[in-house]
C-alpha atoms as a PDB file:
ATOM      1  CA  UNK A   1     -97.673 115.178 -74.770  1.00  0.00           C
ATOM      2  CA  UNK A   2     -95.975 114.652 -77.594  1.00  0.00           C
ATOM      3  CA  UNK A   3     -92.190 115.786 -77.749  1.00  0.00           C
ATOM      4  CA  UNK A   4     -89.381 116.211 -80.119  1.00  0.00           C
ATOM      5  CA  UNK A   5     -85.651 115.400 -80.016  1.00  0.00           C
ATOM      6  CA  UNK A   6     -83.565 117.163 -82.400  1.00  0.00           C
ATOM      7  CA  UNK A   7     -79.670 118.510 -82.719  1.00  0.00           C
ATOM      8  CA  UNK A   8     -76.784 118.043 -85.401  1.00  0.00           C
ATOM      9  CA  UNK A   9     -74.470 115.500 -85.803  1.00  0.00           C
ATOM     10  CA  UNK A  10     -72.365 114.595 -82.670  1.00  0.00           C
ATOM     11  CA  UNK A  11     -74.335 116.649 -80.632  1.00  0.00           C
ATOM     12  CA  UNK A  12     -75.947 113.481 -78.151  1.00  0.00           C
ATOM     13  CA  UNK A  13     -79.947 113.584 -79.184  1.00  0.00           C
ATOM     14  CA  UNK A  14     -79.672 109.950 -80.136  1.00  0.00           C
ATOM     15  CA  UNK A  15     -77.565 109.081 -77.098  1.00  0.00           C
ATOM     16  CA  UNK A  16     -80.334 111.016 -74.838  1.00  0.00           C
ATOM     17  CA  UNK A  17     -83.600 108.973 -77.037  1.00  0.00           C
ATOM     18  CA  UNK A  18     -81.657 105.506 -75.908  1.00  0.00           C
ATOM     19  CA  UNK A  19     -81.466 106.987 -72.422  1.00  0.00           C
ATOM     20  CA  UNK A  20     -85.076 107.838 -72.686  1.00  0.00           C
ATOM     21  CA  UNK A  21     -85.797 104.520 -73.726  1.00  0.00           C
ATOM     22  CA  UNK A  22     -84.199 102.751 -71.697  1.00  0.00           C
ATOM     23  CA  UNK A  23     -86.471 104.202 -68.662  1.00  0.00           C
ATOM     24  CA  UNK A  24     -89.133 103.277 -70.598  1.00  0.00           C
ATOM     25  CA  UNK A  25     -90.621 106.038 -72.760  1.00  0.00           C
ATOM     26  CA  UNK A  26     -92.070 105.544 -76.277  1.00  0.00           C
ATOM     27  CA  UNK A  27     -89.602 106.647 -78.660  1.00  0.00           C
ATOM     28  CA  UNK A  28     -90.502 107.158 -82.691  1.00  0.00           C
ATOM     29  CA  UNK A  29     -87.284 107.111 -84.343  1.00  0.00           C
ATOM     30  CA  UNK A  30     -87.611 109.292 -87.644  1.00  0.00           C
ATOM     31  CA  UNK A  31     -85.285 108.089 -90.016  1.00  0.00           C
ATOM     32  CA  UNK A  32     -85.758 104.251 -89.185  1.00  0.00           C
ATOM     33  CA  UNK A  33     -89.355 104.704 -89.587  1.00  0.00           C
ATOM     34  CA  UNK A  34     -89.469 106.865 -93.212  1.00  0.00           C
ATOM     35  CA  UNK A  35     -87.536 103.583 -94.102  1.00  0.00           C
ATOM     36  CA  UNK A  36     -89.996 101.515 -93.060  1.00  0.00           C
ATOM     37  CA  UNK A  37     -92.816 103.704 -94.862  1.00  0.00           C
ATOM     38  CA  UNK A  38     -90.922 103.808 -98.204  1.00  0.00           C
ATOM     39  CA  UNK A  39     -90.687  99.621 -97.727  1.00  0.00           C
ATOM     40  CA  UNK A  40     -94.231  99.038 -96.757  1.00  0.00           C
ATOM     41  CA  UNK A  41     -96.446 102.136 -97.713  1.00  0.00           C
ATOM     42  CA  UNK A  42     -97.639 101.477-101.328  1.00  0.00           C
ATOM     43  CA  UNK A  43     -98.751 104.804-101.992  1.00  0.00           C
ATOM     44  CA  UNK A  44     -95.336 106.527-100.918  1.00  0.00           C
ATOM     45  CA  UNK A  45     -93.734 104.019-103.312  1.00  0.00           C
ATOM     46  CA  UNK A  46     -96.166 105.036-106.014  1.00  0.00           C
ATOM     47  CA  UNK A  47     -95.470 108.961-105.583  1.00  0.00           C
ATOM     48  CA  UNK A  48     -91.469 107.843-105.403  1.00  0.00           C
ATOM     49  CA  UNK A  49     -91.873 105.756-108.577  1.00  0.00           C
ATOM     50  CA  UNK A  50     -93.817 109.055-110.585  1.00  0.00           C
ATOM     51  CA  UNK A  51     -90.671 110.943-109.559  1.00  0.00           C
ATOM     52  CA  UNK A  52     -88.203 108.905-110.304  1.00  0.00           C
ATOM     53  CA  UNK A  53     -89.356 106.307-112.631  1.00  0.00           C
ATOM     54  CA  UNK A  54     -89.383 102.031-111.949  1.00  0.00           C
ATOM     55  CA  UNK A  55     -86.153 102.225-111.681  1.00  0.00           C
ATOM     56  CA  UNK A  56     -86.786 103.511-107.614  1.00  0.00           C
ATOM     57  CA  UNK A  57     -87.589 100.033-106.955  1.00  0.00           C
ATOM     58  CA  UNK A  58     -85.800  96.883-107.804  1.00  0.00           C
ATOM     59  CA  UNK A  59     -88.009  93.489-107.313  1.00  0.00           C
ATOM     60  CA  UNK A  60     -90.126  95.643-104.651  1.00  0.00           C
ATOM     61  CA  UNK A  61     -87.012  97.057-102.807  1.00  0.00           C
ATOM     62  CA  UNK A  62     -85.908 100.203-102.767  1.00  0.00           C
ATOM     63  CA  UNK A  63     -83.150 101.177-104.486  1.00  0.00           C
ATOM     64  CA  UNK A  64     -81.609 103.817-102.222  1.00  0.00           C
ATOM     65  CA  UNK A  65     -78.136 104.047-104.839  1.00  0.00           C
ATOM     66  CA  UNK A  66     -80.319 104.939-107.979  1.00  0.00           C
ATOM     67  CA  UNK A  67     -82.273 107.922-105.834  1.00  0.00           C
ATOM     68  CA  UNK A  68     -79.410 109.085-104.132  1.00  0.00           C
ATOM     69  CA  UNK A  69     -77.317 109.673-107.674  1.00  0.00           C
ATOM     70  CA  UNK A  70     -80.150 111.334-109.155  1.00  0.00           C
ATOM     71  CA  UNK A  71     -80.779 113.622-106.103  1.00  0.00           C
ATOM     72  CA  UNK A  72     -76.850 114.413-106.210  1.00  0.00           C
ATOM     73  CA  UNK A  73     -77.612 115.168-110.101  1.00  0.00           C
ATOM     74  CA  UNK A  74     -80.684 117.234-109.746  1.00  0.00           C
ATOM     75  CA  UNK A  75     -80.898 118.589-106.312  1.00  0.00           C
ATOM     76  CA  UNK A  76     -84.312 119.465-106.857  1.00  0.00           C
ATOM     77  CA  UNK A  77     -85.501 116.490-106.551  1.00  0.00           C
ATOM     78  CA  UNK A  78     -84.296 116.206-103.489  1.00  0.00           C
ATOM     79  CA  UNK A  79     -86.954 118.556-102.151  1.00  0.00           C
ATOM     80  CA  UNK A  80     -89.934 116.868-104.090  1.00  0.00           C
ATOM     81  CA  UNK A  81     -88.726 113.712-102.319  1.00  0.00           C
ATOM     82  CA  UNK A  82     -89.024 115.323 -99.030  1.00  0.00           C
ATOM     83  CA  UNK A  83     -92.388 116.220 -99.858  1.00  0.00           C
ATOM     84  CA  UNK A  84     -93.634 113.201-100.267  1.00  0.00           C
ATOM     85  CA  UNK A  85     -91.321 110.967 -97.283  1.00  0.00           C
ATOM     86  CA  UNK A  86     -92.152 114.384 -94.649  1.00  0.00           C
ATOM     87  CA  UNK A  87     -95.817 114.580 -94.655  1.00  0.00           C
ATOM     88  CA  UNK A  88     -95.851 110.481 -94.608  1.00  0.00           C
ATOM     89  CA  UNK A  89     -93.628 110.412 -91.581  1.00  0.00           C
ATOM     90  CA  UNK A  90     -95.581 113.320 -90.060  1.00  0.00           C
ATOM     91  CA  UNK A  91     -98.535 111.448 -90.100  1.00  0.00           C
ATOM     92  CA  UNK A  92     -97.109 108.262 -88.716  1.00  0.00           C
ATOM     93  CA  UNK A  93     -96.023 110.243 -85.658  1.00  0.00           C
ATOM     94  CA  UNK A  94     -99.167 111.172 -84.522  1.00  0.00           C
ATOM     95  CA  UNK A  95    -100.917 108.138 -85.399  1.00  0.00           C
ATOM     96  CA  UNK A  96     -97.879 106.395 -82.976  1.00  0.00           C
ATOM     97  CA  UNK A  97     -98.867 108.914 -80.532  1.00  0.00           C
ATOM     98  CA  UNK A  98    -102.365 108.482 -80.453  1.00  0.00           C
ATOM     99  CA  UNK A  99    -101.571 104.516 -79.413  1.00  0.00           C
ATOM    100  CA  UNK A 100     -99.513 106.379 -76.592  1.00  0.00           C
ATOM    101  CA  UNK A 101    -101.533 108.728 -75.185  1.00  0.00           C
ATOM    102  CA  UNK A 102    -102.534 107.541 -72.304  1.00  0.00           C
ATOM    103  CA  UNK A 103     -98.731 107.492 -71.496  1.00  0.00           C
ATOM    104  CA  UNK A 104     -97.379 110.542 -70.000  1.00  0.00           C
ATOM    105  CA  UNK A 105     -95.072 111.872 -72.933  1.00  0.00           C
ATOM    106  CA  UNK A 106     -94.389 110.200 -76.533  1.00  0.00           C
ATOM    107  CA  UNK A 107     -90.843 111.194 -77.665  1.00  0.00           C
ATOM    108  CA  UNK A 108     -89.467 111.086 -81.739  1.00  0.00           C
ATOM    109  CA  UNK A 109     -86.095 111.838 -82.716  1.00  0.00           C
ATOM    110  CA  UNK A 110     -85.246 113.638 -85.777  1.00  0.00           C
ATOM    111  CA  UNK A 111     -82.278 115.701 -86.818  1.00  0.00           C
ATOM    112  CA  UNK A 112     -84.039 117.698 -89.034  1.00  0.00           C
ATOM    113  CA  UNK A 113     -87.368 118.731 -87.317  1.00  0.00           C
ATOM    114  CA  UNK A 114     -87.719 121.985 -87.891  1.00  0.00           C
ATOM    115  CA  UNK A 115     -86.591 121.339 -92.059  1.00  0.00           C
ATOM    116  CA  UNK A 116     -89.325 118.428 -91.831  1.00  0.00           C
ATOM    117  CA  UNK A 117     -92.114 121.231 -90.631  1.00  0.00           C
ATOM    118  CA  UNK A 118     -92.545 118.476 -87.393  1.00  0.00           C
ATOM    119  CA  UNK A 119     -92.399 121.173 -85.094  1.00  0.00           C
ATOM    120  CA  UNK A 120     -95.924 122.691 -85.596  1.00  0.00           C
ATOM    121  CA  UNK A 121     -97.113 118.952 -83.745  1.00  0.00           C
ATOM    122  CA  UNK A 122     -94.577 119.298 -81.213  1.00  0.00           C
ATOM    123  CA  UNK A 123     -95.826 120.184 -77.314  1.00  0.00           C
ATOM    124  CA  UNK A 124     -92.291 120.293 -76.208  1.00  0.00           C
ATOM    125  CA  UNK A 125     -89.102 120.349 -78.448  1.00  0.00           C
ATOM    126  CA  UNK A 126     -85.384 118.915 -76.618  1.00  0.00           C
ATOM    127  CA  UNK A 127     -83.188 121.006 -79.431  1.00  0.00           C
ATOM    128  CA  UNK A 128     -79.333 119.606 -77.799  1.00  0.00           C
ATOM    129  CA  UNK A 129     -76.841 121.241 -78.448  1.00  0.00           C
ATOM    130  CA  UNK A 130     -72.711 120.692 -77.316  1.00  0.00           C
ATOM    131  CA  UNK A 131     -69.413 122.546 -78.842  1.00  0.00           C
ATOM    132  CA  UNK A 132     -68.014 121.632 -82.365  1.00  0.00           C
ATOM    133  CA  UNK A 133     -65.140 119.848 -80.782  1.00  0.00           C
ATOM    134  CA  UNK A 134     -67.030 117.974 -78.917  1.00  0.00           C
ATOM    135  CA  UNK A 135     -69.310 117.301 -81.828  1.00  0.00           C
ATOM    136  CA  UNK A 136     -66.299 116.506 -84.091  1.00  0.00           C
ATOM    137  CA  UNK A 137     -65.083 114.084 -81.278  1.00  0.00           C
ATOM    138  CA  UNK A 138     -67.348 112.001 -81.195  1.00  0.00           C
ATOM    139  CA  UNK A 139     -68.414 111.843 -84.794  1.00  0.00           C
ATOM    140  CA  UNK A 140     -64.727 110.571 -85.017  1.00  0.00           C
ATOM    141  CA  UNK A 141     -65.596 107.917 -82.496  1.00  0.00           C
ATOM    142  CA  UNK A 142     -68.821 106.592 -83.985  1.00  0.00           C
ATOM    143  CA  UNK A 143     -67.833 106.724 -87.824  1.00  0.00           C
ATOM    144  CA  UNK A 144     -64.229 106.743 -88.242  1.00  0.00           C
ATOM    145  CA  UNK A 145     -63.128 104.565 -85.260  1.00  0.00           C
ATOM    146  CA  UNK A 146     -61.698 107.091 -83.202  1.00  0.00           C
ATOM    147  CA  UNK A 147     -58.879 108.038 -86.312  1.00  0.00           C
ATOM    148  CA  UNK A 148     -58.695 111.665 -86.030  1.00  0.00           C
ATOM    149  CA  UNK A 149     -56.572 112.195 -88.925  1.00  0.00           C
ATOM    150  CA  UNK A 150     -57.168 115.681 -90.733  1.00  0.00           C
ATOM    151  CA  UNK A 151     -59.022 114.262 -93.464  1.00  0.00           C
ATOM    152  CA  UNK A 152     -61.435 112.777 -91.227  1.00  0.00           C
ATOM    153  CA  UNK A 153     -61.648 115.983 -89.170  1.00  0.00           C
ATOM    154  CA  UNK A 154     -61.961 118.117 -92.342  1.00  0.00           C
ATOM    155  CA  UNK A 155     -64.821 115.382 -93.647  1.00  0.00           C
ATOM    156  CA  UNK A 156     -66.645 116.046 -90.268  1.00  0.00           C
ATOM    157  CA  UNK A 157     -66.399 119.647 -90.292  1.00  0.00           C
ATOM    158  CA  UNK A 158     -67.903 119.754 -93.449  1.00  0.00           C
ATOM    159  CA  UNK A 159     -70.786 117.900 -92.560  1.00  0.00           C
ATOM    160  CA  UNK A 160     -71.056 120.196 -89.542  1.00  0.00           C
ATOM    161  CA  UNK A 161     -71.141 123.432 -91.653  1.00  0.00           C
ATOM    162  CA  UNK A 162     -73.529 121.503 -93.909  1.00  0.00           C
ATOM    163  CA  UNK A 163     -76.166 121.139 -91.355  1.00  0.00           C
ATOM    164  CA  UNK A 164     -75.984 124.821 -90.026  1.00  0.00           C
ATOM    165  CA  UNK A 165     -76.363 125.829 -93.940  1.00  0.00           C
ATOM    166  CA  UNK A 166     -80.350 124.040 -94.295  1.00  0.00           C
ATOM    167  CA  UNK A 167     -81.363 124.060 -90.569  1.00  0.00           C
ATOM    168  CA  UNK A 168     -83.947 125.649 -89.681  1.00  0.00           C
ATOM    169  CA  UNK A 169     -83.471 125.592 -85.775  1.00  0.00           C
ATOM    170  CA  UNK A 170     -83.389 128.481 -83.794  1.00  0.00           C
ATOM    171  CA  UNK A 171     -80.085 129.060 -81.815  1.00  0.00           C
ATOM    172  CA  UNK A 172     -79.158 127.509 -79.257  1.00  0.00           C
ATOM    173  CA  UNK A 173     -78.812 129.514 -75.835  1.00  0.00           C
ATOM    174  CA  UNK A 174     -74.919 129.465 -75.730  1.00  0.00           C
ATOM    175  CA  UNK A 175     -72.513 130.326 -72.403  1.00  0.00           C
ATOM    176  CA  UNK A 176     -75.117 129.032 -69.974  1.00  0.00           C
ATOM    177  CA  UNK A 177     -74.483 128.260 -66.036  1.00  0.00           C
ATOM    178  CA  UNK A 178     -77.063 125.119 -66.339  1.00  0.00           C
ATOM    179  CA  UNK A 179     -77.141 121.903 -68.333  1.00  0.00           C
ATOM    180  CA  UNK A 180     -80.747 123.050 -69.480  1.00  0.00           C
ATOM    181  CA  UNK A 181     -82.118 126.404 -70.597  1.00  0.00           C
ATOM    182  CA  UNK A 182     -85.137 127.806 -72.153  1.00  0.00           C
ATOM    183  CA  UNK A 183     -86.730 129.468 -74.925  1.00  0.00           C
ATOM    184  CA  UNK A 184     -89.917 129.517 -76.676  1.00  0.00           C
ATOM    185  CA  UNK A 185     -90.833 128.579 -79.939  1.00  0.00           C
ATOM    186  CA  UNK A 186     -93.482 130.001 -82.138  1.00  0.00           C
ATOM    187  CA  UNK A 187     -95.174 126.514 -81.275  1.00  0.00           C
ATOM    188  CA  UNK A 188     -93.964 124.883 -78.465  1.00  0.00           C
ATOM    189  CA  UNK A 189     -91.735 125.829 -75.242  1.00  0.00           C
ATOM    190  CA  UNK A 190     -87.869 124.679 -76.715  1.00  0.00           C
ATOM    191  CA  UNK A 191     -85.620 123.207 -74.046  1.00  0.00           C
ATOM    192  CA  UNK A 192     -82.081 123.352 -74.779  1.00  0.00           C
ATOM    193  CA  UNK A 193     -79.953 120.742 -73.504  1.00  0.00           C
ATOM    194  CA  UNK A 194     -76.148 121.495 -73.316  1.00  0.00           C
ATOM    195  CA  UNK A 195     -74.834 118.144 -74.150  1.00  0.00           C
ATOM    196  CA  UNK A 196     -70.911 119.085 -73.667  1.00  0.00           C
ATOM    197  CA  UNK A 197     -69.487 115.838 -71.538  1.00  0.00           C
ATOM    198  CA  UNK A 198     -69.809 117.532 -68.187  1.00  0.00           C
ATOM    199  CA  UNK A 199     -72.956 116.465 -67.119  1.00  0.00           C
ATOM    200  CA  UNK A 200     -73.772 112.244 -67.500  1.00  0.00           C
ATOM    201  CA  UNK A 201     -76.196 111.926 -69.592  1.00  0.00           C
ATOM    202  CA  UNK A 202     -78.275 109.940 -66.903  1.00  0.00           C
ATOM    203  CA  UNK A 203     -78.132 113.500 -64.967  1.00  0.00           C
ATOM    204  CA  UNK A 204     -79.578 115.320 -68.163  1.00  0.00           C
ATOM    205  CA  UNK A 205     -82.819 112.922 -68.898  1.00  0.00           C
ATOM    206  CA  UNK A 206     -83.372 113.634 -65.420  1.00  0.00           C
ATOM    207  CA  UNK A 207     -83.381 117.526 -65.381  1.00  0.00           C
ATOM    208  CA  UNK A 208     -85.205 117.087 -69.092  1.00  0.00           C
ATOM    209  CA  UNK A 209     -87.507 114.823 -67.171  1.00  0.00           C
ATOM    210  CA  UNK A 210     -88.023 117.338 -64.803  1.00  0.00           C
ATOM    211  CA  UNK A 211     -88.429 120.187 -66.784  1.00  0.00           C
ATOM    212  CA  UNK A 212     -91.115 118.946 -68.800  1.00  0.00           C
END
């Protein structure tokens, strides 16, 4: 079965994958691995290189400063990028799972699923969700050291607001009694985990465990 873990910044999806992990499921981590395939997959590199000229590649690395100032020039190519790292990574996921499936579920974490069209492989989707505070909270924690100063808060907000402007998730069930709820998908049955502090995050794996 082959499951997806999604959910904006600060909300806890990467927090629940190590906790997933750490009992000893397979876990595909999206964005490590589309590194990995831009390093190591020459025909990735040869699409990059036709979008973006040599100059994508210095000595055989990739040079991630170069792409991201011409994205930030031409947004555009921003979405031809995607179309060539997506499908890759797609593909890599259910090779991965295919060397798992004799395992019970094979889990991959990616904030930006749905926008990646992974959903359509997805059995199950974990979509967590937790309040903007909360969120904001521990964003400060991770990438500002805990300073909550209002430029940092303002900087976080943003990126908050950014997310909700491309996602393509559905909404979350909001107000609920339980730490899990449910909806379905137009692919897969969508479990929403209420990440908001109150429950340990040992206690959620276990009802997501159980509600598989």
């Amino acid at each position: 079965m082959i499951i997806g873990i999604t959910g904006g910044i600060g909300s806890g999806k990467s927090t629940i994958a190590r906790a997933l992990a750490a009992r000893g499921y397979a876990i595909y981590d999206c964005d490590k691995e589309a590194k990995r395939i831009i390093a190591e997959d020459q025909e990735v590199q040869q699409q990059i290189i036709a979008l973006f000229g040599k100059e994508a590649f210095v000595n055989g690395v990739y040079n991630t400063a170069y792409v991201a100032s011409r994205v930030f020039a031409e947004p555009e190519l921003l979405k031809q990028l995607n179309g060539i790292v997506h499908p890759a990574v797609k593909a890599d996921i259910e090779r991965s799972a295919i060397r798992f499936q004799h395992s019970e579920f094979f889990f991959f974490e990616s904030a930006i699923l749905y926008e990646a069209g992974l959903d359509g492989i997805c059995d199950r989707i974990i979509l967590v969700e937790a309040p903007e505070e909360v969120r904001i909270a521990r964003t400060l924690q991770r990438d500002y050291h805990g300073e909550a100063t209002e430029e940092n808060i303002n900087k976080v907000r943003a990126r908050i607001q950014a997310q909700k402007a491309v996602s393509h998730r559905p909404s979350a069930i909001s107000n609920q009694p339980s730490a899990i709820s449910h909806q379905l998908s137009a692919f897969s049955h969508l479990l929403v985990v209420h990440n908001d502090g109150k429950a340990s995050i040992d206690e959620l794996v276990s009802a997501i465990l159980k509600d598989l």
